[in-house]
PDB file of N, CA and C in Angstrom:
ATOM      1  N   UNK A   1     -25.177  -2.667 -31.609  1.00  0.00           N
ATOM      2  CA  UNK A   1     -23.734  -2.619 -31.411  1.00  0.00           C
ATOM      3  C   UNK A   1     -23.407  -3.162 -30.016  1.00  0.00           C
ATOM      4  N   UNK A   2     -22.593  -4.151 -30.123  1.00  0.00           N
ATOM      5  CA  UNK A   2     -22.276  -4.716 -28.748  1.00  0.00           C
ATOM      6  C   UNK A   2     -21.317  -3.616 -27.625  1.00  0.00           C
ATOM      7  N   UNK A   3     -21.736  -3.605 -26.439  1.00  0.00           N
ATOM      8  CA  UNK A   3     -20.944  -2.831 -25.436  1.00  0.00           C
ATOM      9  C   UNK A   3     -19.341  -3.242 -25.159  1.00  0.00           C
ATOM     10  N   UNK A   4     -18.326  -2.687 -25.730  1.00  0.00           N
ATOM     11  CA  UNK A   4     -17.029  -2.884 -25.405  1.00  0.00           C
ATOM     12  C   UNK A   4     -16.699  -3.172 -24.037  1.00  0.00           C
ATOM     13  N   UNK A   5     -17.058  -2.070 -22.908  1.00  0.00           N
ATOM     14  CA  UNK A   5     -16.696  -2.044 -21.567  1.00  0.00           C
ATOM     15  C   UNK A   5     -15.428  -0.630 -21.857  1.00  0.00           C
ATOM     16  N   UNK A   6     -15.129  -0.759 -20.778  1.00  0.00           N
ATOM     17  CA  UNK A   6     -13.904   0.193 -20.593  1.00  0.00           C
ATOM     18  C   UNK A   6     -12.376  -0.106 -21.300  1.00  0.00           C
ATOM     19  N   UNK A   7     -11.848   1.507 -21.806  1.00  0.00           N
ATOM     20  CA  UNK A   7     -10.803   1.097 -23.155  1.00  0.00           C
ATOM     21  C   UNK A   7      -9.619   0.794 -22.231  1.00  0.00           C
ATOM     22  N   UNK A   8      -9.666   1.520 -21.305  1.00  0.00           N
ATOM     23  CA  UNK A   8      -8.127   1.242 -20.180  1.00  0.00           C
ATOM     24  C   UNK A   8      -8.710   0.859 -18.549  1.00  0.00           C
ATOM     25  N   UNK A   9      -8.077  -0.128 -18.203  1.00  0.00           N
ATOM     26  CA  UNK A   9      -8.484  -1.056 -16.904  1.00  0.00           C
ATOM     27  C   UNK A   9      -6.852  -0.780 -16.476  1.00  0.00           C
ATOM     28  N   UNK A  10      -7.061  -0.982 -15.269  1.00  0.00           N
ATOM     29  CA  UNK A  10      -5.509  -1.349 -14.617  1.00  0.00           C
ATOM     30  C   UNK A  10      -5.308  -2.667 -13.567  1.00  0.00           C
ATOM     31  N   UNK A  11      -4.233  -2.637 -13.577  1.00  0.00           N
ATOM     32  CA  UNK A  11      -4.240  -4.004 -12.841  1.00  0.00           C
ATOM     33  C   UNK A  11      -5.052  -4.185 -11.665  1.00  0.00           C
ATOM     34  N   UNK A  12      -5.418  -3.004 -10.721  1.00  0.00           N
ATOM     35  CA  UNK A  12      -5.956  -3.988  -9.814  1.00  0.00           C
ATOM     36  C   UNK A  12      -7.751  -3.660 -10.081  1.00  0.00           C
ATOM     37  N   UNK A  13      -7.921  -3.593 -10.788  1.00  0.00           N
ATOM     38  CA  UNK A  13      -9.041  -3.484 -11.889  1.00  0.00           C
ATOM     39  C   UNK A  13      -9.484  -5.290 -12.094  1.00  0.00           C
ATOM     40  N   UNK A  14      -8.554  -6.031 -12.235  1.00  0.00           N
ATOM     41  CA  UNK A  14      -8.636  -7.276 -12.250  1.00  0.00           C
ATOM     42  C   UNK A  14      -9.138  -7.962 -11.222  1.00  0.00           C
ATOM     43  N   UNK A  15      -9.141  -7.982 -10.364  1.00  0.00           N
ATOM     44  CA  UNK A  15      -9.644  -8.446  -9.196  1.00  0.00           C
ATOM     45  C   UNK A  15      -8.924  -9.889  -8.573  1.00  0.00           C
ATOM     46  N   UNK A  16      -9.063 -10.356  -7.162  1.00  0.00           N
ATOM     47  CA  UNK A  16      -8.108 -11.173  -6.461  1.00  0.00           C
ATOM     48  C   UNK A  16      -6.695 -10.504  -5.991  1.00  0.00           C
ATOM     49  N   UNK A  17      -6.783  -8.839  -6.317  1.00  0.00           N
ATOM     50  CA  UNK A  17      -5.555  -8.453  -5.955  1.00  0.00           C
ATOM     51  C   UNK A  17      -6.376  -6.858  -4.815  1.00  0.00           C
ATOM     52  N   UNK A  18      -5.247  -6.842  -3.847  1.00  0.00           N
ATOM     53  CA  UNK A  18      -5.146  -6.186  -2.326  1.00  0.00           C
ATOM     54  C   UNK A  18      -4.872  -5.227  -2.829  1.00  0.00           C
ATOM     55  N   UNK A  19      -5.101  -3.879  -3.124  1.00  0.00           N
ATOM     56  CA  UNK A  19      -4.798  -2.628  -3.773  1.00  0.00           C
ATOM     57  C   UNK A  19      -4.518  -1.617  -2.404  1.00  0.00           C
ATOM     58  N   UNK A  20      -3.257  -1.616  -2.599  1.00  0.00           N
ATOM     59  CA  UNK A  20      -2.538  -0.556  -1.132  1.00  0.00           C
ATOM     60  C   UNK A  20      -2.304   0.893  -1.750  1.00  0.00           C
ATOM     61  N   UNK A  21      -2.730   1.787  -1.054  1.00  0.00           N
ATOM     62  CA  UNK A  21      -2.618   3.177  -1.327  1.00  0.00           C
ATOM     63  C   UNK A  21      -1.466   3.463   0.064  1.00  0.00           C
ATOM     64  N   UNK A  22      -0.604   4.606  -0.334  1.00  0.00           N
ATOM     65  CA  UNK A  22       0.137   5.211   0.920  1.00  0.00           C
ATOM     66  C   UNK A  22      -0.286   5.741   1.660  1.00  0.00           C
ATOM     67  N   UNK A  23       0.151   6.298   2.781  1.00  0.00           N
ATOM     68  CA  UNK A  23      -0.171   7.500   3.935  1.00  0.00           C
ATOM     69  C   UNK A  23       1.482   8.284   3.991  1.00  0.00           C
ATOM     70  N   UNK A  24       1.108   9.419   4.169  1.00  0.00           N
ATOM     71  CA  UNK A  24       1.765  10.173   4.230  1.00  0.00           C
ATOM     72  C   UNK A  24       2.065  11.550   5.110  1.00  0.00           C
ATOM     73  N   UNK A  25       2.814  11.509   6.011  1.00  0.00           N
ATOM     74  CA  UNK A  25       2.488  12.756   7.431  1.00  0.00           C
ATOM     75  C   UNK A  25       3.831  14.027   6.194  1.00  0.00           C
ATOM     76  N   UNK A  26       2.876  15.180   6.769  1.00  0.00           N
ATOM     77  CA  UNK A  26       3.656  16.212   6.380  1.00  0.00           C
ATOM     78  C   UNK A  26       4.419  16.592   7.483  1.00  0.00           C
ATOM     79  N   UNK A  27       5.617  17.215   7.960  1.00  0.00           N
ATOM     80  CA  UNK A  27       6.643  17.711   8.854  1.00  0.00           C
ATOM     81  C   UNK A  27       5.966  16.673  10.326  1.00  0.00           C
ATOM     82  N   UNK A  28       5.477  15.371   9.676  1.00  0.00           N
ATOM     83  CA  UNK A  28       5.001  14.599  11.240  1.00  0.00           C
ATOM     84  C   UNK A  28       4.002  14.833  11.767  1.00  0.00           C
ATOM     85  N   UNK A  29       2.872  15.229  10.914  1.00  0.00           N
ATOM     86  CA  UNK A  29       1.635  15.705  11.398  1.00  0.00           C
ATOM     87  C   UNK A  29       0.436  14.923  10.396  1.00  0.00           C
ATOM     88  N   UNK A  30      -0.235  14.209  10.622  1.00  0.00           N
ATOM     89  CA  UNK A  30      -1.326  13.624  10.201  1.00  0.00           C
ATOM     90  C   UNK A  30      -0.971  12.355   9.812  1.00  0.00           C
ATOM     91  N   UNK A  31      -0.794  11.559  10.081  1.00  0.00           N
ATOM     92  CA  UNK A  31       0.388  10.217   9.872  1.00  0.00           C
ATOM     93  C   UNK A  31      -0.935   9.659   9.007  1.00  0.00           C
ATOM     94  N   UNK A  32      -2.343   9.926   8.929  1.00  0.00           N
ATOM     95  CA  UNK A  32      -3.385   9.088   8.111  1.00  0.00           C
ATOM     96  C   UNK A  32      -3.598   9.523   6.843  1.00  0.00           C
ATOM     97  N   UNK A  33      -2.701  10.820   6.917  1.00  0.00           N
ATOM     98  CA  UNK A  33      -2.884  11.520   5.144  1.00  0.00           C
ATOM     99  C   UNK A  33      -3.089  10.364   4.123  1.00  0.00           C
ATOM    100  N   UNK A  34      -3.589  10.956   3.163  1.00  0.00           N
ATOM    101  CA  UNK A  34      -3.233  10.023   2.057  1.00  0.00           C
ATOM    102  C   UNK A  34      -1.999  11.074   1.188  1.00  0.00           C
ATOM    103  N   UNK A  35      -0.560   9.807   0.837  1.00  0.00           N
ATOM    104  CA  UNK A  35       0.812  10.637   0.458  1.00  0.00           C
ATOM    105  C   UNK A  35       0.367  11.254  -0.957  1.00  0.00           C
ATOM    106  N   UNK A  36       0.687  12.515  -0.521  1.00  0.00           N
ATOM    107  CA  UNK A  36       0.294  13.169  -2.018  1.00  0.00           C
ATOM    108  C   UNK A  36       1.274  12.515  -3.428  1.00  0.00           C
ATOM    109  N   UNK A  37       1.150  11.367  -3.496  1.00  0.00           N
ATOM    110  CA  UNK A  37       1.705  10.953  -4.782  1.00  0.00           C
ATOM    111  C   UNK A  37       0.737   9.628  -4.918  1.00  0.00           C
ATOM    112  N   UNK A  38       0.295   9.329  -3.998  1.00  0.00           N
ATOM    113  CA  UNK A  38      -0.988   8.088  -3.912  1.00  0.00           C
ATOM    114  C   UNK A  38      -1.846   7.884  -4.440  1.00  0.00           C
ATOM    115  N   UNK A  39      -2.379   6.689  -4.911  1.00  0.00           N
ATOM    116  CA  UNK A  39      -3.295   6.800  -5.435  1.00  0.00           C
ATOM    117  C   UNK A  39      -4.604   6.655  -4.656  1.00  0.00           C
ATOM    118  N   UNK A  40      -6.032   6.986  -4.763  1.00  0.00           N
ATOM    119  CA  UNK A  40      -7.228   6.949  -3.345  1.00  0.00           C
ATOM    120  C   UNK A  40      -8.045   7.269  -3.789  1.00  0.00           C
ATOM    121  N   UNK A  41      -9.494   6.599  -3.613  1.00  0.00           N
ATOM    122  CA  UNK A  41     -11.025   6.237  -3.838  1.00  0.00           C
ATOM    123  C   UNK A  41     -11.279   5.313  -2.780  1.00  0.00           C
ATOM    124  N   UNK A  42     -12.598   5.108  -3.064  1.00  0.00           N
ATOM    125  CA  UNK A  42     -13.077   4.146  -2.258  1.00  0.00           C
ATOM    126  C   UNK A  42     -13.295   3.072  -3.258  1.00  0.00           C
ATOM    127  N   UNK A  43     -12.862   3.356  -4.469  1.00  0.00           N
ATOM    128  CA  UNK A  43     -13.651   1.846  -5.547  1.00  0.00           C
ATOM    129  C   UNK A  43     -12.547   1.135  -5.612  1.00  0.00           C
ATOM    130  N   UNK A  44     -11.906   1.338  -5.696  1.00  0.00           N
ATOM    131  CA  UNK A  44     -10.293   0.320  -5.718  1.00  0.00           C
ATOM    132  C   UNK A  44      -9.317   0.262  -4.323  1.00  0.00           C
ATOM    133  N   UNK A  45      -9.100   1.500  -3.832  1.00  0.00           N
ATOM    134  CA  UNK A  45      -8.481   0.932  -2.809  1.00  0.00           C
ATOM    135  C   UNK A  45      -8.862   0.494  -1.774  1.00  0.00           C
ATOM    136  N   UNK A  46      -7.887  -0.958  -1.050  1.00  0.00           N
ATOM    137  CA  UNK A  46      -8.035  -2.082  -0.032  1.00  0.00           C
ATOM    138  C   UNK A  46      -7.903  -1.695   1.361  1.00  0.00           C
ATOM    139  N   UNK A  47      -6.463  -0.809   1.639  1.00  0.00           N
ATOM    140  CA  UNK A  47      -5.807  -0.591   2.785  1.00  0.00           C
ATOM    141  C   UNK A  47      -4.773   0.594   2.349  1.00  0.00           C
ATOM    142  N   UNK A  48      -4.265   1.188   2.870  1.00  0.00           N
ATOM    143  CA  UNK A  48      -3.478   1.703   3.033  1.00  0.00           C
ATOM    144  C   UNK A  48      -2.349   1.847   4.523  1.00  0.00           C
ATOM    145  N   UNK A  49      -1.267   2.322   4.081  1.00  0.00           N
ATOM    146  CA  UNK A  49       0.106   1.662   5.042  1.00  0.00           C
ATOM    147  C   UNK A  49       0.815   2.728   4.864  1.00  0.00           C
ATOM    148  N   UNK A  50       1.631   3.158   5.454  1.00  0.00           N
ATOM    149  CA  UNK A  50       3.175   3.970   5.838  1.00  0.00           C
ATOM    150  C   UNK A  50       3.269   4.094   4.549  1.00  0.00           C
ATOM    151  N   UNK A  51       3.389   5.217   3.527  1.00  0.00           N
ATOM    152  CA  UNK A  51       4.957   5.463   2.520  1.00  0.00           C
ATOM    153  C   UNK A  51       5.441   6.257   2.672  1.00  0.00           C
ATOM    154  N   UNK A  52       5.541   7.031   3.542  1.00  0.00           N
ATOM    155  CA  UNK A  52       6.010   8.263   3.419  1.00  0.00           C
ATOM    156  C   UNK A  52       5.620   9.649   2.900  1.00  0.00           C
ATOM    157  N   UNK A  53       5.979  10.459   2.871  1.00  0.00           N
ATOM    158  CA  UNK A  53       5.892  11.658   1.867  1.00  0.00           C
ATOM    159  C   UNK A  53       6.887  12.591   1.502  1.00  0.00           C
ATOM    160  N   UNK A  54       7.272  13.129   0.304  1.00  0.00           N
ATOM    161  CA  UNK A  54       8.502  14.326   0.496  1.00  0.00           C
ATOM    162  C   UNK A  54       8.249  15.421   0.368  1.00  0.00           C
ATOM    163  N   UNK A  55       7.237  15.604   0.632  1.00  0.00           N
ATOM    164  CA  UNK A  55       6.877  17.322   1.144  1.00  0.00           C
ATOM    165  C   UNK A  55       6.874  17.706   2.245  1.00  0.00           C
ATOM    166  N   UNK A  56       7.815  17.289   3.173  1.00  0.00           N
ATOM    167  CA  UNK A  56       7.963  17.377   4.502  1.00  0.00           C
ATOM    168  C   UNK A  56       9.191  17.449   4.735  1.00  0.00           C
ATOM    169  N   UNK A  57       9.715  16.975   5.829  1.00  0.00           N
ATOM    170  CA  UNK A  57      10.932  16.889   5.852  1.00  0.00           C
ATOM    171  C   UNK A  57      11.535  15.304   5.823  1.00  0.00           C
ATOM    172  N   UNK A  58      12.852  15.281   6.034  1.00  0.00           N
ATOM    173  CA  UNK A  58      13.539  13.914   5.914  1.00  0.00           C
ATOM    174  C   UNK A  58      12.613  13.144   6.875  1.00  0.00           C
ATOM    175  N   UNK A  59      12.440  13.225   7.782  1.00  0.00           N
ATOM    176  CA  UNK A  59      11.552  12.614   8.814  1.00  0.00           C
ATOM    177  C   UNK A  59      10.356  12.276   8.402  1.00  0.00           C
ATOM    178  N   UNK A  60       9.632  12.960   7.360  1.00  0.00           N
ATOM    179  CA  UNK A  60       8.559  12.043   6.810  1.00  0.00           C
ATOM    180  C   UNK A  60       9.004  10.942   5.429  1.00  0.00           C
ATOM    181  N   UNK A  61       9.620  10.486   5.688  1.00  0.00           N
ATOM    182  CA  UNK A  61      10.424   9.480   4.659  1.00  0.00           C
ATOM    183  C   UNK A  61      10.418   8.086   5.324  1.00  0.00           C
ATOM    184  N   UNK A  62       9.943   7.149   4.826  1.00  0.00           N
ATOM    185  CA  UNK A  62      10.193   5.275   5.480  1.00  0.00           C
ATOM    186  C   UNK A  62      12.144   4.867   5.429  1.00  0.00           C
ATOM    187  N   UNK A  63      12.411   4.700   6.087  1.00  0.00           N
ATOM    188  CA  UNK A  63      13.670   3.860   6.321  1.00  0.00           C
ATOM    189  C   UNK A  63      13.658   2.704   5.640  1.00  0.00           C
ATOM    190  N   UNK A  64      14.119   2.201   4.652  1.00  0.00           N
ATOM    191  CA  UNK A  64      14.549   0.934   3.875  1.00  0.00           C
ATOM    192  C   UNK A  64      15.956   0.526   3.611  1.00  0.00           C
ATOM    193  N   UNK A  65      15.945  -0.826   3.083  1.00  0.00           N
ATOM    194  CA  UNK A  65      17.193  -1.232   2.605  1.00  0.00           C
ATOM    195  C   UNK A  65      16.785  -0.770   1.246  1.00  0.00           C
ATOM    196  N   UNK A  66      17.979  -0.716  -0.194  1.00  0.00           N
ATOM    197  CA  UNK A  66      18.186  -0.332  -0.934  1.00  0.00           C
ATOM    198  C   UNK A  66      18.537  -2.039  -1.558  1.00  0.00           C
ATOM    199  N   UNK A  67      18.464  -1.810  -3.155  1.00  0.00           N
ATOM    200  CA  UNK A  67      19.050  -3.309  -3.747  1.00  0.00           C
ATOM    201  C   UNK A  67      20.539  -3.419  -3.493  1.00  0.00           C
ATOM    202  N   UNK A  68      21.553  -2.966  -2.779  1.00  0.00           N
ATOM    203  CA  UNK A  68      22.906  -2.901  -2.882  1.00  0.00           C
ATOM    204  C   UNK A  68      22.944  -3.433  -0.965  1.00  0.00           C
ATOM    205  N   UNK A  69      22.175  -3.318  -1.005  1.00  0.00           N
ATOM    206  CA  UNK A  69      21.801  -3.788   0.687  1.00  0.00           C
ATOM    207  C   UNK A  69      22.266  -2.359   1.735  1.00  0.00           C
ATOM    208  N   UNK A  70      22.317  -1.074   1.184  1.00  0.00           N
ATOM    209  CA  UNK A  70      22.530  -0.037   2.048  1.00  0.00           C
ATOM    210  C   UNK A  70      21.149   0.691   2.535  1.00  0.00           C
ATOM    211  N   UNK A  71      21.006   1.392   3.471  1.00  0.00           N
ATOM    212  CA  UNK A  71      19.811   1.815   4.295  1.00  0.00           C
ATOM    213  C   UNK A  71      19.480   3.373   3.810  1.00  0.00           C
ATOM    214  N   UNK A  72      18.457   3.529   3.529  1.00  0.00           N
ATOM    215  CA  UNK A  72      18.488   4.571   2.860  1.00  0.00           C
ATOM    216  C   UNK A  72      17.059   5.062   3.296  1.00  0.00           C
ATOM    217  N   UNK A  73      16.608   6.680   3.319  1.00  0.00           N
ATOM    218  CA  UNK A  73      15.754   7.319   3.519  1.00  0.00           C
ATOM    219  C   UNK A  73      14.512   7.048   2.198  1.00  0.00           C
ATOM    220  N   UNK A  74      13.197   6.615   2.002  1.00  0.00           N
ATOM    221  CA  UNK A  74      12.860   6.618   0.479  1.00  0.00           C
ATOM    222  C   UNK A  74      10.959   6.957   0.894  1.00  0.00           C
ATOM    223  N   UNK A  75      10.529   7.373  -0.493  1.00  0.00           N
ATOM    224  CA  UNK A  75       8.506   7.528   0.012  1.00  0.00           C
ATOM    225  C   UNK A  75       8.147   6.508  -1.401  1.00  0.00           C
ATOM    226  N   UNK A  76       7.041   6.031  -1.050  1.00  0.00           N
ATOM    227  CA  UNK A  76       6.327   5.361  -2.145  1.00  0.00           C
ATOM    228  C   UNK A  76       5.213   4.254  -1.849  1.00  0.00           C
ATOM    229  N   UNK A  77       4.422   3.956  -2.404  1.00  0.00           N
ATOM    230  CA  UNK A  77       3.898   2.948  -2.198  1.00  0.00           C
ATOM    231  C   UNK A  77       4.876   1.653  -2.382  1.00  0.00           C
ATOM    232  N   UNK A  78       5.674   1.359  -2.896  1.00  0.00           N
ATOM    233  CA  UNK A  78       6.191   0.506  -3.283  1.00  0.00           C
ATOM    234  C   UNK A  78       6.979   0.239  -1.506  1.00  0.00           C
ATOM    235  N   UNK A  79       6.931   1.594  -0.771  1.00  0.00           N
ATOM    236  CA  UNK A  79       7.178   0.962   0.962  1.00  0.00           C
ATOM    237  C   UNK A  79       6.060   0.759   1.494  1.00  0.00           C
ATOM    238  N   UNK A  80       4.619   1.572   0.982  1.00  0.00           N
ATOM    239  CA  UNK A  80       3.218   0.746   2.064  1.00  0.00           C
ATOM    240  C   UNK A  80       3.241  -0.897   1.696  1.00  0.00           C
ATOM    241  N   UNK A  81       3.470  -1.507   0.645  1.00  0.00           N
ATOM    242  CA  UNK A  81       3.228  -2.617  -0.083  1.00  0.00           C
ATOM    243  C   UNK A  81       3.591  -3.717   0.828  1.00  0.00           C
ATOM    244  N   UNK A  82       5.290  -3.620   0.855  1.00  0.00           N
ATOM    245  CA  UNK A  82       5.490  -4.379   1.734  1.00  0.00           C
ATOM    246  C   UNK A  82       5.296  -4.395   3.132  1.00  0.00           C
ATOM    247  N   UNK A  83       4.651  -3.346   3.748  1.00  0.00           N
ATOM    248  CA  UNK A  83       4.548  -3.189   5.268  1.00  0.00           C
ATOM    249  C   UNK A  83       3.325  -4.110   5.412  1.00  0.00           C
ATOM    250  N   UNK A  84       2.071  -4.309   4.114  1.00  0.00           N
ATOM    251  CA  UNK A  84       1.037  -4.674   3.984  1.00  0.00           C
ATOM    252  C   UNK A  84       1.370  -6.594   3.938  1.00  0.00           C
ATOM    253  N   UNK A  85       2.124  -6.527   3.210  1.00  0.00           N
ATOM    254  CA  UNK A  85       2.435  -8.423   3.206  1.00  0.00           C
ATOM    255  C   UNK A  85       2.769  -8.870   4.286  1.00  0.00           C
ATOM    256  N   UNK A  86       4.069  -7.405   4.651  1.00  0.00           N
ATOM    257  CA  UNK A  86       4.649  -8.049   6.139  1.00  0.00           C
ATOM    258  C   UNK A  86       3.585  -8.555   7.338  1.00  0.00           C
ATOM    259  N   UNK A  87       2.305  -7.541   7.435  1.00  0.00           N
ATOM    260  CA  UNK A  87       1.300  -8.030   8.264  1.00  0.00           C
ATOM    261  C   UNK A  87       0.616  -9.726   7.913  1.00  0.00           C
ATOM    262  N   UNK A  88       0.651  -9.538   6.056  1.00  0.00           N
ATOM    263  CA  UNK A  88      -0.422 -10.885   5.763  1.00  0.00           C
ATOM    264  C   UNK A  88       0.584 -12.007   6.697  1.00  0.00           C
ATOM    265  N   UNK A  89       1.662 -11.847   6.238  1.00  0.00           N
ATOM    266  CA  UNK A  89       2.805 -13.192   6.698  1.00  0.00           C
ATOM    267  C   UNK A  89       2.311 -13.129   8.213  1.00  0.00           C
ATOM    268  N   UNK A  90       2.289 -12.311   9.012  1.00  0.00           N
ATOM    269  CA  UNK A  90       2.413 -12.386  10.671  1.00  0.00           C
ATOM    270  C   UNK A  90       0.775 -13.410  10.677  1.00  0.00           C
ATOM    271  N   UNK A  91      -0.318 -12.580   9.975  1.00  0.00           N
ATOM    272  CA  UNK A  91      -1.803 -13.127  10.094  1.00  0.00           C
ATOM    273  C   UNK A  91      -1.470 -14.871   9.703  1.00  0.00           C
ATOM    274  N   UNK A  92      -1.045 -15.038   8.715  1.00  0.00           N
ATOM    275  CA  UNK A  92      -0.555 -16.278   7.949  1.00  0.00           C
ATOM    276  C   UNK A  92       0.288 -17.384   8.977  1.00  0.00           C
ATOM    277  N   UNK A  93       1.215 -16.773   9.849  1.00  0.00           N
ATOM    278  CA  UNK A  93       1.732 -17.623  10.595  1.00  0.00           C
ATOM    279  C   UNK A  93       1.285 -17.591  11.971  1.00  0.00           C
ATOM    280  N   UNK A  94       0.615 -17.011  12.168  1.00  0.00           N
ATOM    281  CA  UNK A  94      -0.355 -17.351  13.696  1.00  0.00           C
ATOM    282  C   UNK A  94      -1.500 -18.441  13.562  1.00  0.00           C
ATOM    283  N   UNK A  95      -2.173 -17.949  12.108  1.00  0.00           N
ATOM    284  CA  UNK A  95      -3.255 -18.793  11.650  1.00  0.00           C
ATOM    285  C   UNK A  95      -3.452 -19.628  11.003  1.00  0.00           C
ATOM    286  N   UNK A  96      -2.222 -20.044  10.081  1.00  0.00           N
ATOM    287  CA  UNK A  96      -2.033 -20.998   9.432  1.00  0.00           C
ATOM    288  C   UNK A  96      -2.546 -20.850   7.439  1.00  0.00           C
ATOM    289  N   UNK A  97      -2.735 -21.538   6.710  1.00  0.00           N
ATOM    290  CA  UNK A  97      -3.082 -20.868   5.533  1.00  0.00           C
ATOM    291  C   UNK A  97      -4.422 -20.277   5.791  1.00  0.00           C
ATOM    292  N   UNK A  98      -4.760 -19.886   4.602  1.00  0.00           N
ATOM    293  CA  UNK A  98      -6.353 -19.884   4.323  1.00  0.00           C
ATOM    294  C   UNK A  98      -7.139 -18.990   3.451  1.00  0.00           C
ATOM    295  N   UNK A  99      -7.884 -18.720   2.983  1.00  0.00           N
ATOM    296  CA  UNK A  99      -8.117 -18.087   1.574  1.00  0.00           C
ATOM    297  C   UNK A  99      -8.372 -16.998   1.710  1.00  0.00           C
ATOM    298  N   UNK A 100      -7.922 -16.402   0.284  1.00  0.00           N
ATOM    299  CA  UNK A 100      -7.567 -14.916  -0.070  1.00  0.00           C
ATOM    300  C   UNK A 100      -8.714 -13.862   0.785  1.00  0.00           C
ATOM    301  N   UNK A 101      -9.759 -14.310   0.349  1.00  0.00           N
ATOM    302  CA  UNK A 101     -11.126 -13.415   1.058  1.00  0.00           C
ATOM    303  C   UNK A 101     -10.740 -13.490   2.299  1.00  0.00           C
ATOM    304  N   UNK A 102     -11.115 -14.296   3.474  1.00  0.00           N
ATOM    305  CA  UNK A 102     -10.328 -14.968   4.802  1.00  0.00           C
ATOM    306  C   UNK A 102      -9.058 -13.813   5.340  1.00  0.00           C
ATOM    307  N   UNK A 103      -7.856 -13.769   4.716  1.00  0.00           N
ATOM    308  CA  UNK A 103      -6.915 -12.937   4.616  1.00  0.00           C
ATOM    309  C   UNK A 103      -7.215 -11.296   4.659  1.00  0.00           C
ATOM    310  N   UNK A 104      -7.913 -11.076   3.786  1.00  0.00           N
ATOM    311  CA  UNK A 104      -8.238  -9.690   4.111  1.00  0.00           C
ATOM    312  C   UNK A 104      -9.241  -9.363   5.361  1.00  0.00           C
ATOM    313  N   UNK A 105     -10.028  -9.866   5.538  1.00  0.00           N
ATOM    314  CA  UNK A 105     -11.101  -9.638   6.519  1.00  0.00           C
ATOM    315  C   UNK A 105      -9.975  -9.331   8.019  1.00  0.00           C
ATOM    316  N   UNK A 106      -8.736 -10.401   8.065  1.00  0.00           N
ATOM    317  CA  UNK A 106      -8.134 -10.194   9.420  1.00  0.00           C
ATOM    318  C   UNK A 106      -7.061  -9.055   8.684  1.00  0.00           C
ATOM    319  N   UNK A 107      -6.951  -8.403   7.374  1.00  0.00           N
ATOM    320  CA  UNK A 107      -6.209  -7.595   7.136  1.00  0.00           C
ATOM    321  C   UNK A 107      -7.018  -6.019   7.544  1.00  0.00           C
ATOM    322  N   UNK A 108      -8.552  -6.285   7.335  1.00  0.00           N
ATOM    323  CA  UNK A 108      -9.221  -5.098   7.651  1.00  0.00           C
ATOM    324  C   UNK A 108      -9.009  -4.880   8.959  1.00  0.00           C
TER     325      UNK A 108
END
């Protein structure tokens, strides 16, 4: 009988992709937590970045714009994510292009 492999994979299971987990400080204390809504291993995740957390207070929350363009208090990975590109772009425009592997090494 031939070996299937695994019945459920997830995307960054696929590979060529930067898998960001959050951090999360409770009442402003441990800013390296991992945010208790995060996801975290060592087999998949890349980096982790700022999302916030809401088991704390308002103060452990990331500051964002909203789609209506208003500023709003919010936690998620979906705020480490972009804090994570925002760095690739800075690495990207000091250094010019250069490949994906390349990219992470100055992301580590």
């Amino acid at each position: 009988m031939d070996e299937m492999g695994p019945i459920i994979t997830t995307p960054g299971e696929c590979g060529k992709i930067i898998n960001i987990s959050a951090t999360g400080p409770i009442n402003q204390q441990d800013f390296d937590r991992p945010a208790s809504y995060t996801n975290y291993g060592k087999s998949l995740i890349f980096l982790a970045a700022p999302g916030g957390d809401s088991l704390g207070s308002i103060y452990d929350y990331i500051i964002s714009t909203s789609a209506n363009n208003q500023v709003g208090f919010y936690v998620g990975t979906s705020q480490a994510a972009p804090m994570v590109a925002g760095v690739a772009a800075l690495v990207l425009h000091k250094y010019g292009p250069m490949r994906p592997r390349r990219l992470e090494r100055h992301l580590k």
